[in-house]
Every structure is written in C-alpha cells, then in structure tokens.
PDB file of N, CA and C in Angstrom:
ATOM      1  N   UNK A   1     114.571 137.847 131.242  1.00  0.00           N
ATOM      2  CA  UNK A   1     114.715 137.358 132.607  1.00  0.00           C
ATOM      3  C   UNK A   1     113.869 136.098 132.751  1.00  0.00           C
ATOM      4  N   UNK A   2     114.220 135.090 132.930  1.00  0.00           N
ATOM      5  CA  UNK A   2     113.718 133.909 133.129  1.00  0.00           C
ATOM      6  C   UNK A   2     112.733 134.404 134.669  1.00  0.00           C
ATOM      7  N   UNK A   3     111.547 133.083 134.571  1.00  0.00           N
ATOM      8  CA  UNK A   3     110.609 133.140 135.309  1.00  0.00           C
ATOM      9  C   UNK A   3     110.844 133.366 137.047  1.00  0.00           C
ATOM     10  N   UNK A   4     111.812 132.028 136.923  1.00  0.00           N
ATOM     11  CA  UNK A   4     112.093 131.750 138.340  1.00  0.00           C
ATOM     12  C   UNK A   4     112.834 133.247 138.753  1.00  0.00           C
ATOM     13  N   UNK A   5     113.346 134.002 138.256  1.00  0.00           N
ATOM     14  CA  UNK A   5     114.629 135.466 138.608  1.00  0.00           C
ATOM     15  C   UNK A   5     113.338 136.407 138.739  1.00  0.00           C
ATOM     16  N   UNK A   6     112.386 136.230 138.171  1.00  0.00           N
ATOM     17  CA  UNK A   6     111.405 137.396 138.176  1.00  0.00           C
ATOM     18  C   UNK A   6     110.788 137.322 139.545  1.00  0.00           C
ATOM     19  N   UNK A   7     110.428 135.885 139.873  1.00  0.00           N
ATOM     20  CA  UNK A   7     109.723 135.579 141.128  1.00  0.00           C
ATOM     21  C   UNK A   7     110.522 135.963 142.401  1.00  0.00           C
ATOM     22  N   UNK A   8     112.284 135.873 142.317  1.00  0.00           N
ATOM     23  CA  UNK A   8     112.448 136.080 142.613  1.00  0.00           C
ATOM     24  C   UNK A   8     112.818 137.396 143.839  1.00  0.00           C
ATOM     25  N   UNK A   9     112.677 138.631 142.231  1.00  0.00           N
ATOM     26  CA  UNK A   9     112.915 139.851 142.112  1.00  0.00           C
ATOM     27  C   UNK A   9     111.925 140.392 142.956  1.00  0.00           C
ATOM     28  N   UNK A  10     111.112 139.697 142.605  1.00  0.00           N
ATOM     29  CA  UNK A  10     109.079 140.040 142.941  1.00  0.00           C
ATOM     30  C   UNK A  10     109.189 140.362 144.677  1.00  0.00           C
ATOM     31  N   UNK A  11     109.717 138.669 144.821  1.00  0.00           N
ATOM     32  CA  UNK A  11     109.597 138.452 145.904  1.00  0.00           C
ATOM     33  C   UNK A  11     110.704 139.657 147.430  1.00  0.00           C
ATOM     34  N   UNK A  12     111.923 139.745 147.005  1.00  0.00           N
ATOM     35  CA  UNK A  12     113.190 140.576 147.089  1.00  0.00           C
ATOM     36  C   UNK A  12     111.794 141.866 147.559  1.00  0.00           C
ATOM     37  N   UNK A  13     111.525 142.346 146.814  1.00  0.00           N
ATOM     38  CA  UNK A  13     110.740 143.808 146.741  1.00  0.00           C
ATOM     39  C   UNK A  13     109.788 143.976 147.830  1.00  0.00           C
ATOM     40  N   UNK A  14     109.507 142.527 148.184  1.00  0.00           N
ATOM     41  CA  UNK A  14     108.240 142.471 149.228  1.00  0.00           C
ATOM     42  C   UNK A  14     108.995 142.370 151.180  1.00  0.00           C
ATOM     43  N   UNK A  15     109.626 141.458 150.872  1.00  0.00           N
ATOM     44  CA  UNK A  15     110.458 141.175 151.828  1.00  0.00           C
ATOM     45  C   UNK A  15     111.733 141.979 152.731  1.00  0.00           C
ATOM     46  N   UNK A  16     112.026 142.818 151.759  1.00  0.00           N
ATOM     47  CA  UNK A  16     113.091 143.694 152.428  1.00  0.00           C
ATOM     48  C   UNK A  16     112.705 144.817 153.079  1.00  0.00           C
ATOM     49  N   UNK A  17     111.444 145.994 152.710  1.00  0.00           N
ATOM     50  CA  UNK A  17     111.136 146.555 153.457  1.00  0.00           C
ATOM     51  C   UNK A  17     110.467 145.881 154.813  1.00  0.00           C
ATOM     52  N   UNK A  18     109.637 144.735 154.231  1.00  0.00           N
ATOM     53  CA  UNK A  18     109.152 143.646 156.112  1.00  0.00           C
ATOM     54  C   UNK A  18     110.444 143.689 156.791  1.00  0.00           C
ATOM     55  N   UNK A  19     111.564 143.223 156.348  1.00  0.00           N
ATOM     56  CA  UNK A  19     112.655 143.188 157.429  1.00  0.00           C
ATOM     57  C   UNK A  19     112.702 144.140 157.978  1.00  0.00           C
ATOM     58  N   UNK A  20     112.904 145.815 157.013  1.00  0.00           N
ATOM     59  CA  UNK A  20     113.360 146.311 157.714  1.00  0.00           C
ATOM     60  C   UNK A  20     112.503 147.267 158.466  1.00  0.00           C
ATOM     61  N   UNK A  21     110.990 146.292 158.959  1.00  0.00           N
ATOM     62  CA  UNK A  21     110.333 147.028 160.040  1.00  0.00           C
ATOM     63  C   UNK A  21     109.466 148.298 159.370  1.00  0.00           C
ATOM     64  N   UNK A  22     109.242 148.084 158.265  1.00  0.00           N
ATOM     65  CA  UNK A  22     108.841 149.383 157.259  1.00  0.00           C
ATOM     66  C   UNK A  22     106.863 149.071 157.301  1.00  0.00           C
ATOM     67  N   UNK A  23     106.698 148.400 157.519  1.00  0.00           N
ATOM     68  CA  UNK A  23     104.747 148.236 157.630  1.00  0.00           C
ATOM     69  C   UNK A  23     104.423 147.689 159.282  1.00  0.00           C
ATOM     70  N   UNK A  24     105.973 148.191 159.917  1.00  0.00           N
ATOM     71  CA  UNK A  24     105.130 147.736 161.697  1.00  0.00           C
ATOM     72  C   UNK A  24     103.822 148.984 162.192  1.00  0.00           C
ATOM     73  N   UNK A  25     104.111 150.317 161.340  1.00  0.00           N
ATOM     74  CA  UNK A  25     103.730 151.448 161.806  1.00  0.00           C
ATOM     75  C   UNK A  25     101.714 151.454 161.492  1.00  0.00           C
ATOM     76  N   UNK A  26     101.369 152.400 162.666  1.00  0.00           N
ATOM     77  CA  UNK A  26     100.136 152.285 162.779  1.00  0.00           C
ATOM     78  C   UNK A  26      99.887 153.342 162.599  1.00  0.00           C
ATOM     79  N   UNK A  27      98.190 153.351 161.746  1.00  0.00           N
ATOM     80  CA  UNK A  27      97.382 154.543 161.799  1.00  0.00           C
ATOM     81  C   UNK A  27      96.407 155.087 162.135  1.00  0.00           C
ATOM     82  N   UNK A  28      95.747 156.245 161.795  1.00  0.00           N
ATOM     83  CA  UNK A  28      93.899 156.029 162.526  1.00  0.00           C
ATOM     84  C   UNK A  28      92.985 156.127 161.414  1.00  0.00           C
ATOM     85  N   UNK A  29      93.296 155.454 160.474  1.00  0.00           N
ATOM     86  CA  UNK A  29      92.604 155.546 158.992  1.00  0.00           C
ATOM     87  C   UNK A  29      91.423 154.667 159.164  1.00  0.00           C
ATOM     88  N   UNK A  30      91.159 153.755 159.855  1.00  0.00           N
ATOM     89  CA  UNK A  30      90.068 152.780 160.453  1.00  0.00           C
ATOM     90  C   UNK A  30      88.894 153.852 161.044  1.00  0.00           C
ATOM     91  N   UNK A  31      89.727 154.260 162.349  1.00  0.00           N
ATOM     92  CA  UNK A  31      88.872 155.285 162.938  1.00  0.00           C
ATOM     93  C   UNK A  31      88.634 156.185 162.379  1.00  0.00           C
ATOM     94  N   UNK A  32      89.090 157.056 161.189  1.00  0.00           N
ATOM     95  CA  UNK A  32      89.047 158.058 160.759  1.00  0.00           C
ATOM     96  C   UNK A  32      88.184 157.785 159.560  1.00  0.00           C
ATOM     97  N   UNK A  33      87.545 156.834 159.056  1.00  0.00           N
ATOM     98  CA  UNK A  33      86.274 156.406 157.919  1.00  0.00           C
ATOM     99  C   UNK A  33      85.632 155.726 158.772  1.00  0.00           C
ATOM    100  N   UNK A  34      85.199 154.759 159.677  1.00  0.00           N
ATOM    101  CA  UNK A  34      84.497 154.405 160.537  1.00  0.00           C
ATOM    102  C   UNK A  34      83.865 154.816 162.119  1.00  0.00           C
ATOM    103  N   UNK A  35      84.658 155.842 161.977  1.00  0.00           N
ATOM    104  CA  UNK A  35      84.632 156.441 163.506  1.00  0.00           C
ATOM    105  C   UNK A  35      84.645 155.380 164.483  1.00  0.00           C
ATOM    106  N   UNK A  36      85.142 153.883 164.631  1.00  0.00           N
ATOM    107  CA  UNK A  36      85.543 153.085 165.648  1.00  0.00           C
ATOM    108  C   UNK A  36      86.874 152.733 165.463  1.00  0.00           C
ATOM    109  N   UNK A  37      87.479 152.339 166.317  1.00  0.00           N
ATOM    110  CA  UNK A  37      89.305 152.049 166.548  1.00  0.00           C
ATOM    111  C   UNK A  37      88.994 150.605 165.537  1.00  0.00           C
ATOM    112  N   UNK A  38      90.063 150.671 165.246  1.00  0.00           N
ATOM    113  CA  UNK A  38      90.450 149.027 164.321  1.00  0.00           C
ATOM    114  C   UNK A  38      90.702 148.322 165.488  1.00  0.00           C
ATOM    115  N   UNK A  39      90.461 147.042 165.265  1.00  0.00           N
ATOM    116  CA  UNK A  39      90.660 146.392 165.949  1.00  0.00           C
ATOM    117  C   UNK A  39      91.640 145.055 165.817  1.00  0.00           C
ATOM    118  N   UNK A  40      92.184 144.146 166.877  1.00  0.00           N
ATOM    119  CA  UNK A  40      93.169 142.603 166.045  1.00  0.00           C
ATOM    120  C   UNK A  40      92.325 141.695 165.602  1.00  0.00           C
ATOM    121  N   UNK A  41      92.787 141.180 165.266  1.00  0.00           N
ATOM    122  CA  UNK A  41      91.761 139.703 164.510  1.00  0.00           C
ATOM    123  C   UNK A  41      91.101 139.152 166.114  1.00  0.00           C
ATOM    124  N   UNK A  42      92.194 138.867 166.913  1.00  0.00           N
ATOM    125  CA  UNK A  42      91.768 138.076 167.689  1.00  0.00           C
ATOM    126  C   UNK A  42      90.587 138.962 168.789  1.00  0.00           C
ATOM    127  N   UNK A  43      90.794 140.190 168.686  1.00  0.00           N
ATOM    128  CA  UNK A  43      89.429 141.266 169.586  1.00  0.00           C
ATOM    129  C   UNK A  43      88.470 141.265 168.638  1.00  0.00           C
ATOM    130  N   UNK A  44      88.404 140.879 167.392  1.00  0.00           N
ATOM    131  CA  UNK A  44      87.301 140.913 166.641  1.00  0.00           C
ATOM    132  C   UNK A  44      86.107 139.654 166.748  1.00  0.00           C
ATOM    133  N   UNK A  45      87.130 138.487 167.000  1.00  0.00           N
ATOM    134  CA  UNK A  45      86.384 137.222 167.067  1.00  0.00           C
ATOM    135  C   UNK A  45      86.310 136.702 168.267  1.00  0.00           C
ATOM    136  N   UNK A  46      86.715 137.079 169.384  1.00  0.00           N
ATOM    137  CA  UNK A  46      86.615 136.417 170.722  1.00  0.00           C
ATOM    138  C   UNK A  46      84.978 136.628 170.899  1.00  0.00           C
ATOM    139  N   UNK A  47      84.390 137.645 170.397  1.00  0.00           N
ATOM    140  CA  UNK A  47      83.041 137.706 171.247  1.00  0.00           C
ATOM    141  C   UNK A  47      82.001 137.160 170.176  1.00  0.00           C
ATOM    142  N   UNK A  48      82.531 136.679 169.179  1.00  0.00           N
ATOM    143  CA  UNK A  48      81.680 135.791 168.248  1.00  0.00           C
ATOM    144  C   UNK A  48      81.986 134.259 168.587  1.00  0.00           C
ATOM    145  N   UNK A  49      81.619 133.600 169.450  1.00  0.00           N
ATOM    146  CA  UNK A  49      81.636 132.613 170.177  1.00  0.00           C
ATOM    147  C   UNK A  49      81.132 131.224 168.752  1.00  0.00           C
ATOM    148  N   UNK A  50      80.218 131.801 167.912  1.00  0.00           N
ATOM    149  CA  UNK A  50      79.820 131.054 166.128  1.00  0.00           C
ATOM    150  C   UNK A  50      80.629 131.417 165.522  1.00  0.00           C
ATOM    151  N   UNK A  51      81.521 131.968 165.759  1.00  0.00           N
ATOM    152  CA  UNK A  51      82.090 132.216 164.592  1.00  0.00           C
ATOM    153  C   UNK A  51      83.241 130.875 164.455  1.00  0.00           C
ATOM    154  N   UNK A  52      83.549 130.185 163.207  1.00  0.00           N
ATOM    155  CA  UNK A  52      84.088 129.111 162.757  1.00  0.00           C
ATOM    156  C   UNK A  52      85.116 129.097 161.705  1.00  0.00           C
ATOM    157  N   UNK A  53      86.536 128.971 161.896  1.00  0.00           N
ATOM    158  CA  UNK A  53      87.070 129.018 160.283  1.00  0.00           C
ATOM    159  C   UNK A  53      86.906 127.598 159.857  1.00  0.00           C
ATOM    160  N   UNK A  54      87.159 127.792 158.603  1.00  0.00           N
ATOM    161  CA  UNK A  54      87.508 126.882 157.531  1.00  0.00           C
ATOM    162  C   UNK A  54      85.894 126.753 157.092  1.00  0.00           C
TER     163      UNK A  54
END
C-alpha cells in the first residue's frame, strides 16, 4: 500500500466515527479520579486573567 493510501486509510478510521457523533458523549471519569467536575477550556482560563498562549 503506498504511503499516501495508508494516510489515507489512517485518516478514514479517525473521521468517520467524528461524523457519526461517536466521541460527542460525556462522562464523570474527571470527577470520579479528581473528585471535581471537568471543566471547558474556556471555564478553565477565564479566571486566569495571566494566563497567555503562544
């Protein structure tokens, strides 16, 4: 199988369950080793006012 068909293949494998809505689902595995709720990126960094990307 040539390179580019593999990347392809690779790629195929990753993408079709995302379509079909297969990693929207949530758990309490955060809370359930940390004992606090997970949180979004963006509730994580709003109250770090220093905090800087790049």
């Amino acid at each position: 199988m040539a390179t580019g068909n593999l990347v392809a293949v690779a790629a195929g494998g990753l993408i079709r369950p995302h379509q079909g809505n297969r990693y929207d689902g949530a758990s309490d595995d955060v809370e359930r080793v940390t004992g606090v709720p997970a949180q979004t990126v963006e509730a994580f960094v709003a109250p770090r006012g220093d905090f800087r990307s790049g």
